[in-house]
PDB file of N, CA and C in Angstrom:
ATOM      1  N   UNK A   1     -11.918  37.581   7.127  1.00  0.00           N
ATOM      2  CA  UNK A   1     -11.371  37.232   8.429  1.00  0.00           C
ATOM      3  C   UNK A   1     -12.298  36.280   9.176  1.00  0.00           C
ATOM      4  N   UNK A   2     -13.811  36.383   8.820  1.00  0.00           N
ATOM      5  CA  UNK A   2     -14.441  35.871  10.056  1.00  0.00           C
ATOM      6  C   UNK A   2     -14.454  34.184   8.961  1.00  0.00           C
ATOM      7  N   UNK A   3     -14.469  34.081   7.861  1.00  0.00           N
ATOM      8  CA  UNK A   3     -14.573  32.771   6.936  1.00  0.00           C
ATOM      9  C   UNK A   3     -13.139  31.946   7.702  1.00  0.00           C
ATOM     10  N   UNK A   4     -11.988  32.767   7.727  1.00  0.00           N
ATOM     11  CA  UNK A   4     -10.897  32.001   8.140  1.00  0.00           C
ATOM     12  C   UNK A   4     -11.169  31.820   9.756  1.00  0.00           C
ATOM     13  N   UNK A   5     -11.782  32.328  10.365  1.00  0.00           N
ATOM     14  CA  UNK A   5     -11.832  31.888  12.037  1.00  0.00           C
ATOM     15  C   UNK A   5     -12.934  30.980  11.858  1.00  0.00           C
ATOM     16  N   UNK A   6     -13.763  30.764  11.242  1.00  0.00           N
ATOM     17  CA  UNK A   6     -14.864  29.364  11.253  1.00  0.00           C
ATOM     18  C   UNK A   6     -14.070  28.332  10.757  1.00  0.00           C
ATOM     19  N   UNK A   7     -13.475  28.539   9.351  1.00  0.00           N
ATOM     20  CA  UNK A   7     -12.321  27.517   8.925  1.00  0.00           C
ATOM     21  C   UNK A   7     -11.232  26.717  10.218  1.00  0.00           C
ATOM     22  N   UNK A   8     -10.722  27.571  11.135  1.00  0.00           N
ATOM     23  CA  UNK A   8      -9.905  27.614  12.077  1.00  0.00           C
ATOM     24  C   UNK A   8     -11.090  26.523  13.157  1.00  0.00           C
ATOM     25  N   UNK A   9     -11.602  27.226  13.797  1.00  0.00           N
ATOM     26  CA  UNK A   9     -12.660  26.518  14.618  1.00  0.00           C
ATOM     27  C   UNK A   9     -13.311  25.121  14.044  1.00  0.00           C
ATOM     28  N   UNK A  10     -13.523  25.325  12.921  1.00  0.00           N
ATOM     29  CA  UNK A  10     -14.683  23.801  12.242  1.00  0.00           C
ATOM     30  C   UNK A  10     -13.231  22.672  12.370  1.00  0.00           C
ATOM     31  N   UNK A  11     -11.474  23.339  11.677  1.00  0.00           N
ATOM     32  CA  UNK A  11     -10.534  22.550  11.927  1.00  0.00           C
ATOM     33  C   UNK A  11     -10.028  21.752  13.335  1.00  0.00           C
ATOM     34  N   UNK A  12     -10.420  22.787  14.333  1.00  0.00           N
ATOM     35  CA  UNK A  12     -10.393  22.068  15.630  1.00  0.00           C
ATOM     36  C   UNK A  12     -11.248  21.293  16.185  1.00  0.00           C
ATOM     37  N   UNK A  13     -12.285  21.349  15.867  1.00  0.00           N
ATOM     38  CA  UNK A  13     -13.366  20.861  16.480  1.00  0.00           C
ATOM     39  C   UNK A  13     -13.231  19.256  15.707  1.00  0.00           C
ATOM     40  N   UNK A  14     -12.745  18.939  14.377  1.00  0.00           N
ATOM     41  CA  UNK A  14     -13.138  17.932  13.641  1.00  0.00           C
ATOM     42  C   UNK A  14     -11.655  16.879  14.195  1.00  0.00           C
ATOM     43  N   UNK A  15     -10.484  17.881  14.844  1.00  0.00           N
ATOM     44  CA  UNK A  15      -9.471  17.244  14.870  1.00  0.00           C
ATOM     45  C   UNK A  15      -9.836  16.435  16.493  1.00  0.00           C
ATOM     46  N   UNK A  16     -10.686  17.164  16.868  1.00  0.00           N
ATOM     47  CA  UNK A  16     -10.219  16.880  18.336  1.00  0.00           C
ATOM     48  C   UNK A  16     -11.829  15.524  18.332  1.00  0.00           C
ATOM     49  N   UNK A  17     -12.770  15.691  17.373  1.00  0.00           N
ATOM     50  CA  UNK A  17     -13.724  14.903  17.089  1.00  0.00           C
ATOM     51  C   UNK A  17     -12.505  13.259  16.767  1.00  0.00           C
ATOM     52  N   UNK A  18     -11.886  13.846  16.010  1.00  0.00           N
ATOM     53  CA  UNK A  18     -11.462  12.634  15.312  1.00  0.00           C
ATOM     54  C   UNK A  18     -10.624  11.563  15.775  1.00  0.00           C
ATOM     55  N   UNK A  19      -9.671  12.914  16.828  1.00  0.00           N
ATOM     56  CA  UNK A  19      -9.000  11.900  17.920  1.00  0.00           C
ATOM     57  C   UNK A  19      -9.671  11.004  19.035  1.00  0.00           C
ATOM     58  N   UNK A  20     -10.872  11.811  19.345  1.00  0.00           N
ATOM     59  CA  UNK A  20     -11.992  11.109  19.867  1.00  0.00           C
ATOM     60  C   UNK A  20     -12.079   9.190  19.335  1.00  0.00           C
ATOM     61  N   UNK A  21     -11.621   8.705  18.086  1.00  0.00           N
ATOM     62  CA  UNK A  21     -12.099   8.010  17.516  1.00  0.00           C
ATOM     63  C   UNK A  21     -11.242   6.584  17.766  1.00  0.00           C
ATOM     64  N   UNK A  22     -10.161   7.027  18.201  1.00  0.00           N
ATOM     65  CA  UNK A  22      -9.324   5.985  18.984  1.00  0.00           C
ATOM     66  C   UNK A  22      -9.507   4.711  20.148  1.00  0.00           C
ATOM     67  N   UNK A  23      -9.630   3.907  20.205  1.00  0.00           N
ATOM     68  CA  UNK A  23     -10.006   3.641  21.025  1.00  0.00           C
ATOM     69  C   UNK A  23      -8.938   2.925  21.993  1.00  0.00           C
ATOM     70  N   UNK A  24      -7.699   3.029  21.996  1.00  0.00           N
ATOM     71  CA  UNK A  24      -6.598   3.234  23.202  1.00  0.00           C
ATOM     72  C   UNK A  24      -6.776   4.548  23.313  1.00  0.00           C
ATOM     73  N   UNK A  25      -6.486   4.171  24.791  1.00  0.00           N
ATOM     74  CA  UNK A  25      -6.642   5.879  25.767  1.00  0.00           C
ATOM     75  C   UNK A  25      -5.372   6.760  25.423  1.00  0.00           C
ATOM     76  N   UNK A  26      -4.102   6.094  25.385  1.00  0.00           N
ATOM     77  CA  UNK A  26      -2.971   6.463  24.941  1.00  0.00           C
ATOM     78  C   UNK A  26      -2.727   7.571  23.878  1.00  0.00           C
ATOM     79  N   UNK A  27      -3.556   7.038  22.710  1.00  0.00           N
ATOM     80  CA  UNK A  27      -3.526   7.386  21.267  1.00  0.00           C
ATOM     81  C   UNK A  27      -4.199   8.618  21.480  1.00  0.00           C
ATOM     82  N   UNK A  28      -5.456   7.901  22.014  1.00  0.00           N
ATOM     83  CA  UNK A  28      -6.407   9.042  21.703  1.00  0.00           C
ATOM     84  C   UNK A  28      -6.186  10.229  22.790  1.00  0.00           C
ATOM     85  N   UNK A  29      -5.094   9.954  23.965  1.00  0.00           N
ATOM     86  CA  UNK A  29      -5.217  11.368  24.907  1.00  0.00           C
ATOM     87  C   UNK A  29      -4.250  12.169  24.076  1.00  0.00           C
ATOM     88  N   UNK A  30      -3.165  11.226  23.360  1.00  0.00           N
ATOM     89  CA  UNK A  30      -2.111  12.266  22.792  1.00  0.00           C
ATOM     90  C   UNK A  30      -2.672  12.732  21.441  1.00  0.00           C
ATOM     91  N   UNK A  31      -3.528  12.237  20.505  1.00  0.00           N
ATOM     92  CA  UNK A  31      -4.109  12.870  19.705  1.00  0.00           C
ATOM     93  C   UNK A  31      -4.793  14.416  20.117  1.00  0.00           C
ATOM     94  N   UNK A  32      -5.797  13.983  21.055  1.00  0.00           N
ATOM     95  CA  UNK A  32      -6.266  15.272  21.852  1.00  0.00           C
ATOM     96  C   UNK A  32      -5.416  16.301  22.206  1.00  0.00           C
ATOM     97  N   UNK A  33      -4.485  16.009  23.196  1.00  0.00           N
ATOM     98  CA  UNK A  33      -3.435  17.153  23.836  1.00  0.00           C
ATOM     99  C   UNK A  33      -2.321  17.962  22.831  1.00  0.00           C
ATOM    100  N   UNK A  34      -2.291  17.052  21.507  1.00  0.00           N
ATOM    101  CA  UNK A  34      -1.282  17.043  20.473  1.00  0.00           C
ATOM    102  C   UNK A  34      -1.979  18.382  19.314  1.00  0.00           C
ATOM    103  N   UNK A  35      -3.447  18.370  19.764  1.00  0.00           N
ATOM    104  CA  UNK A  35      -4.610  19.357  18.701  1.00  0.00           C
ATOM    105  C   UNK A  35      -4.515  20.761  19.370  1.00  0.00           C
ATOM    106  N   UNK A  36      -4.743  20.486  21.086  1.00  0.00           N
ATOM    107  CA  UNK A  36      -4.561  21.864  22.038  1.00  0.00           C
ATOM    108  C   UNK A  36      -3.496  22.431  21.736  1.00  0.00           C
ATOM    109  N   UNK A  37      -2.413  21.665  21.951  1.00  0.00           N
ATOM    110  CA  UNK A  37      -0.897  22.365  21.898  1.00  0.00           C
ATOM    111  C   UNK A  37      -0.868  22.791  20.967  1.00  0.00           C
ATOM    112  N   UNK A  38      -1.180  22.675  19.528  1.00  0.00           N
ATOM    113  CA  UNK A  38      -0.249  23.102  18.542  1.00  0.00           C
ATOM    114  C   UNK A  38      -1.489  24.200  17.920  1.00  0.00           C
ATOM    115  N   UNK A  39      -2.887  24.196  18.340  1.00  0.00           N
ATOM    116  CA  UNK A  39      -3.615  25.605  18.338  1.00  0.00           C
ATOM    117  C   UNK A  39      -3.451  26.789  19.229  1.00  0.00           C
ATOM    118  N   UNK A  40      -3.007  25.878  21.105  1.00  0.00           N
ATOM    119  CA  UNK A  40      -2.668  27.405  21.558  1.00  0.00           C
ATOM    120  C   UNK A  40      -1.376  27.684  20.903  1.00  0.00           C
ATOM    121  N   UNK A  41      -0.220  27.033  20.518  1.00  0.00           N
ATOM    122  CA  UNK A  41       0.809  27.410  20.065  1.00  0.00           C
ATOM    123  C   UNK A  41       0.718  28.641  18.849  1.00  0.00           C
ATOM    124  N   UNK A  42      -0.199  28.295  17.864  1.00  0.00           N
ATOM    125  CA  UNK A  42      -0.405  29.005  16.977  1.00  0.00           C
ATOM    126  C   UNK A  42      -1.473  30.224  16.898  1.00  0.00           C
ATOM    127  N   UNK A  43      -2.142  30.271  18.548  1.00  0.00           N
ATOM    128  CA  UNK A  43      -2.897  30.966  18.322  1.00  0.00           C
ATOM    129  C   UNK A  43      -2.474  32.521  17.839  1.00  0.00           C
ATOM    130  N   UNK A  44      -1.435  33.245  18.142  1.00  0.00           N
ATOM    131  CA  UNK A  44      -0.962  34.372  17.990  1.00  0.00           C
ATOM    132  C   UNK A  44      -0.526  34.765  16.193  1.00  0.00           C
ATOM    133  N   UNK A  45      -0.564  33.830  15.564  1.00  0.00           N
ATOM    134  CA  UNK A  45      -0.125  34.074  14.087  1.00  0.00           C
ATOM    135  C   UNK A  45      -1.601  34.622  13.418  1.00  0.00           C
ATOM    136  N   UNK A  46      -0.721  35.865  12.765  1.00  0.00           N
ATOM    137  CA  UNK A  46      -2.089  36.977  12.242  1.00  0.00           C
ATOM    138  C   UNK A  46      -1.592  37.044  10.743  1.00  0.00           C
ATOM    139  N   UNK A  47      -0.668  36.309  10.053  1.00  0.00           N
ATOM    140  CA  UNK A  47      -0.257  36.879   8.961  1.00  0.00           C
ATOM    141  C   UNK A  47      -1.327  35.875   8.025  1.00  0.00           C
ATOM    142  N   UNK A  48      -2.000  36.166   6.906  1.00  0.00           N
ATOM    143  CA  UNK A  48      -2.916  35.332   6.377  1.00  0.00           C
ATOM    144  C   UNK A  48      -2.439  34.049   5.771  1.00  0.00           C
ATOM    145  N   UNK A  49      -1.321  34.640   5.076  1.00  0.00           N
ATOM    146  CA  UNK A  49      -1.106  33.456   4.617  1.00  0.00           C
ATOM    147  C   UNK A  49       0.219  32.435   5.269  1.00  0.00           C
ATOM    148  N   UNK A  50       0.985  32.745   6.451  1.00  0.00           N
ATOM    149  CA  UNK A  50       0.715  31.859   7.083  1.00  0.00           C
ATOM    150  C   UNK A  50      -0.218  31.019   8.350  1.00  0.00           C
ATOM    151  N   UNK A  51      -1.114  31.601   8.349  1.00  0.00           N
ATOM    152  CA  UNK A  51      -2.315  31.419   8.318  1.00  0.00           C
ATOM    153  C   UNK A  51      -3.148  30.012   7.765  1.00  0.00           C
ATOM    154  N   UNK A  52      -3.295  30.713   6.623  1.00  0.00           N
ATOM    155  CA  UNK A  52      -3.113  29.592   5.163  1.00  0.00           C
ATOM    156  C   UNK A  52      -2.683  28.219   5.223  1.00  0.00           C
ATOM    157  N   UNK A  53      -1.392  28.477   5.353  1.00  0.00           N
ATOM    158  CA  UNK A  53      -0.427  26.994   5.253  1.00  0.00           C
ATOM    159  C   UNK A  53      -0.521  26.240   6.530  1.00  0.00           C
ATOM    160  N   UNK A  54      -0.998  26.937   7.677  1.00  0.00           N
ATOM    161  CA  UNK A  54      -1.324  26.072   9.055  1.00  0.00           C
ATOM    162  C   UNK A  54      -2.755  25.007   8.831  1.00  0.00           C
ATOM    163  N   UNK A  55      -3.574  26.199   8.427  1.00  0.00           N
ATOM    164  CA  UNK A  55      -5.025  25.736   7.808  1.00  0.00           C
ATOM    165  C   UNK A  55      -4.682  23.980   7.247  1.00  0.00           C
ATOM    166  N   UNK A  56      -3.941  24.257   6.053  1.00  0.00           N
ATOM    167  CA  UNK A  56      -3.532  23.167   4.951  1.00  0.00           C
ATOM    168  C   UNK A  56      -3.134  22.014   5.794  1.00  0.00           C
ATOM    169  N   UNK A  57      -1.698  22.380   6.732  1.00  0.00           N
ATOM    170  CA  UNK A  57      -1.249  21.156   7.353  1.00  0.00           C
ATOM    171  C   UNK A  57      -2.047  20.895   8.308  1.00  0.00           C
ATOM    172  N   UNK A  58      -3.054  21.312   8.711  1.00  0.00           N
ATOM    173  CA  UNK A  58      -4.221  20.907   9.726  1.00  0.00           C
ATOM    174  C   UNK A  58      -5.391  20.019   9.205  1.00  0.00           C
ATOM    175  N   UNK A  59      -5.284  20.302   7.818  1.00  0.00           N
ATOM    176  CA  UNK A  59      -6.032  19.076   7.416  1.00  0.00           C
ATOM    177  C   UNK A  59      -5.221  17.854   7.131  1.00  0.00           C
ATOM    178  N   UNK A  60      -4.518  18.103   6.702  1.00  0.00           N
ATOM    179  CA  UNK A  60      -4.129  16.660   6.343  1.00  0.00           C
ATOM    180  C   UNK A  60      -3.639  16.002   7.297  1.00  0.00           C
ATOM    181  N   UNK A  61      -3.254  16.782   8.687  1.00  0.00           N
ATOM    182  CA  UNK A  61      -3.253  16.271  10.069  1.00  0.00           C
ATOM    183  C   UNK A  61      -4.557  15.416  10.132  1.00  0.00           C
ATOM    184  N   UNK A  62      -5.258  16.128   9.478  1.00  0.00           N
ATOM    185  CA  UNK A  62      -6.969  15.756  10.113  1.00  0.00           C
ATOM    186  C   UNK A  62      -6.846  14.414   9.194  1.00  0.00           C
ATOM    187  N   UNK A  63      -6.515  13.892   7.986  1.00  0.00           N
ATOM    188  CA  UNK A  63      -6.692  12.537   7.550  1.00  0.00           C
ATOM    189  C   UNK A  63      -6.168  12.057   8.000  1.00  0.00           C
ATOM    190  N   UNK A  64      -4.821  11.832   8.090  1.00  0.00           N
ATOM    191  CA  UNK A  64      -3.886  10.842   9.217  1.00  0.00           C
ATOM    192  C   UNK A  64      -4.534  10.375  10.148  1.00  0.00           C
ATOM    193  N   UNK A  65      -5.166  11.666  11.260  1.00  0.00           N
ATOM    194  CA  UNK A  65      -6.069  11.276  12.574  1.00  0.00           C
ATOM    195  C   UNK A  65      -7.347  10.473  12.093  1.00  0.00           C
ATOM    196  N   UNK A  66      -7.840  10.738  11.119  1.00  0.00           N
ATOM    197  CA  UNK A  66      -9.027   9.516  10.813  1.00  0.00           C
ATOM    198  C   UNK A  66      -8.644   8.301  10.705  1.00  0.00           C
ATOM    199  N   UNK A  67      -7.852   8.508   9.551  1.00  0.00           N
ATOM    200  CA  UNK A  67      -7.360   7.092   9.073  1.00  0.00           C
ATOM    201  C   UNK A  67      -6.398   6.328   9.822  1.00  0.00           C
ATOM    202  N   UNK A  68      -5.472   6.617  10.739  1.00  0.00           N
ATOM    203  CA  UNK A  68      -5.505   5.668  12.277  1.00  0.00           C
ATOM    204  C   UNK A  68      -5.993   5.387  12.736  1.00  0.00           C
ATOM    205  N   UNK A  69      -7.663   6.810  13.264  1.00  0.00           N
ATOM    206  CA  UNK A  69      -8.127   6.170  14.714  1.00  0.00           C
ATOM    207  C   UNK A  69      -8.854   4.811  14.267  1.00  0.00           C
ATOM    208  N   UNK A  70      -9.171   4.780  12.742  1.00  0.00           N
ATOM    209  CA  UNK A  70      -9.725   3.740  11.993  1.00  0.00           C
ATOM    210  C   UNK A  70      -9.407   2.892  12.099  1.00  0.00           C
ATOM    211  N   UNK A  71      -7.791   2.947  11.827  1.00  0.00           N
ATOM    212  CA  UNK A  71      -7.174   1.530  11.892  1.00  0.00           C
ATOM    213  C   UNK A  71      -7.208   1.042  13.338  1.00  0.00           C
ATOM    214  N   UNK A  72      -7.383   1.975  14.344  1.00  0.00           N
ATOM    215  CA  UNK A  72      -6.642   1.402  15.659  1.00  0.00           C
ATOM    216  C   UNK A  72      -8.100   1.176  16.429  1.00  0.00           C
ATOM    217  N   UNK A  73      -8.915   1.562  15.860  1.00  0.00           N
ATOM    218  CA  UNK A  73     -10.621   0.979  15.997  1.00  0.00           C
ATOM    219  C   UNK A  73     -11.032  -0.738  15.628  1.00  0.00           C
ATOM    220  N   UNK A  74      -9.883  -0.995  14.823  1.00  0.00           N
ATOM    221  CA  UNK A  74     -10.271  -2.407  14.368  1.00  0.00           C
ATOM    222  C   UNK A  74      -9.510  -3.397  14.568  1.00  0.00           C
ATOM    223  N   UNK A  75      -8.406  -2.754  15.691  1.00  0.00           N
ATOM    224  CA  UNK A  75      -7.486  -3.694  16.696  1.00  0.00           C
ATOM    225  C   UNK A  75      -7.694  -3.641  18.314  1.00  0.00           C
ATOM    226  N   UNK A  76      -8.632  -3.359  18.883  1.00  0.00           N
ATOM    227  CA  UNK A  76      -9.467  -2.826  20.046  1.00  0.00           C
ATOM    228  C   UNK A  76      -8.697  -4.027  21.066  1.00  0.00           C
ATOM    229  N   UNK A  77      -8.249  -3.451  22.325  1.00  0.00           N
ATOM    230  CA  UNK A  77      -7.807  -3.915  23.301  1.00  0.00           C
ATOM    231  C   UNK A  77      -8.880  -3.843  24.571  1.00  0.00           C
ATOM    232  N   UNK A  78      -8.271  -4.171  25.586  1.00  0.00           N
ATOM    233  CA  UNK A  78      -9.330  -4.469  26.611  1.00  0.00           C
ATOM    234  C   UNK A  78      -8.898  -2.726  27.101  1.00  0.00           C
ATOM    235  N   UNK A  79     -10.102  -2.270  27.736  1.00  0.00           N
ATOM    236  CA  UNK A  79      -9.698  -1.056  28.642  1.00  0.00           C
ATOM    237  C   UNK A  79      -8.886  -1.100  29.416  1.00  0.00           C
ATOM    238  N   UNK A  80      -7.867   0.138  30.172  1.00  0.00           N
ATOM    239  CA  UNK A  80      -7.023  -0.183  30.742  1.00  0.00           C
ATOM    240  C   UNK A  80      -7.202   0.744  31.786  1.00  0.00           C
ATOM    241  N   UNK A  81      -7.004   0.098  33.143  1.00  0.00           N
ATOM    242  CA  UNK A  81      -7.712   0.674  34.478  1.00  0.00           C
ATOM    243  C   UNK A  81      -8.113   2.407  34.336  1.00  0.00           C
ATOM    244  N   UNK A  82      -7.217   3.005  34.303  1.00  0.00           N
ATOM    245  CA  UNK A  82      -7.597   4.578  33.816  1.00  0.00           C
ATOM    246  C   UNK A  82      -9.073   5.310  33.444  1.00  0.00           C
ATOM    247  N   UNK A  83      -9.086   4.212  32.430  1.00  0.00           N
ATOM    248  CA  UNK A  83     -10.650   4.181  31.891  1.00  0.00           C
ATOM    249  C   UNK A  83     -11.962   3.696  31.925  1.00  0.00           C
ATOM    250  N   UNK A  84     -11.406   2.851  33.368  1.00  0.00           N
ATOM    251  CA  UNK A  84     -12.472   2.367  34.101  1.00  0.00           C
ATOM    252  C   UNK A  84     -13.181   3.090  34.875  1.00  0.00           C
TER     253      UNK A  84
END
């Protein structure tokens, strides 16, 4: 139990790292708010193995979120007042 709550935690922390990586505010606030929602959403699921399969689609959430904020790192716009 406690291997799958570090698993759980190291998954959030890397998703919400990764959305970090954006550099439109846009992308990257809905990347962020898009990681909260769908962990408090899931926080209540106790069954392991779906459990499991959240784990799974949380990573490969997690490549997508790299491999955009990547791409959208190397089309960089001017800041937009918000973020001033």
């Amino acid at each position: 139990m406690a291997d799958t709550r570090n698993q759980v935690l190291r998954l959030y922390r890397d998703l919400l790292k990764a959305g970090n990586t954006f550099s439109s505010y846009n992308f990257r606030e809905y990347a962020i708010r898009r990681t909260r929602d769908a962990f408090r959403a899931n926080a209540s699921v106790t069954d392991a193995n779906q459990v499991q399969s959240l784990i799974q689609r949380g990573k490969k959430d997690l490549e997508v979120v790299k491999r955009q904020g990547f791409i959208n790192s190397q089309f960089q716009t001017e800041k937009l007042v918000v973020e001033k």
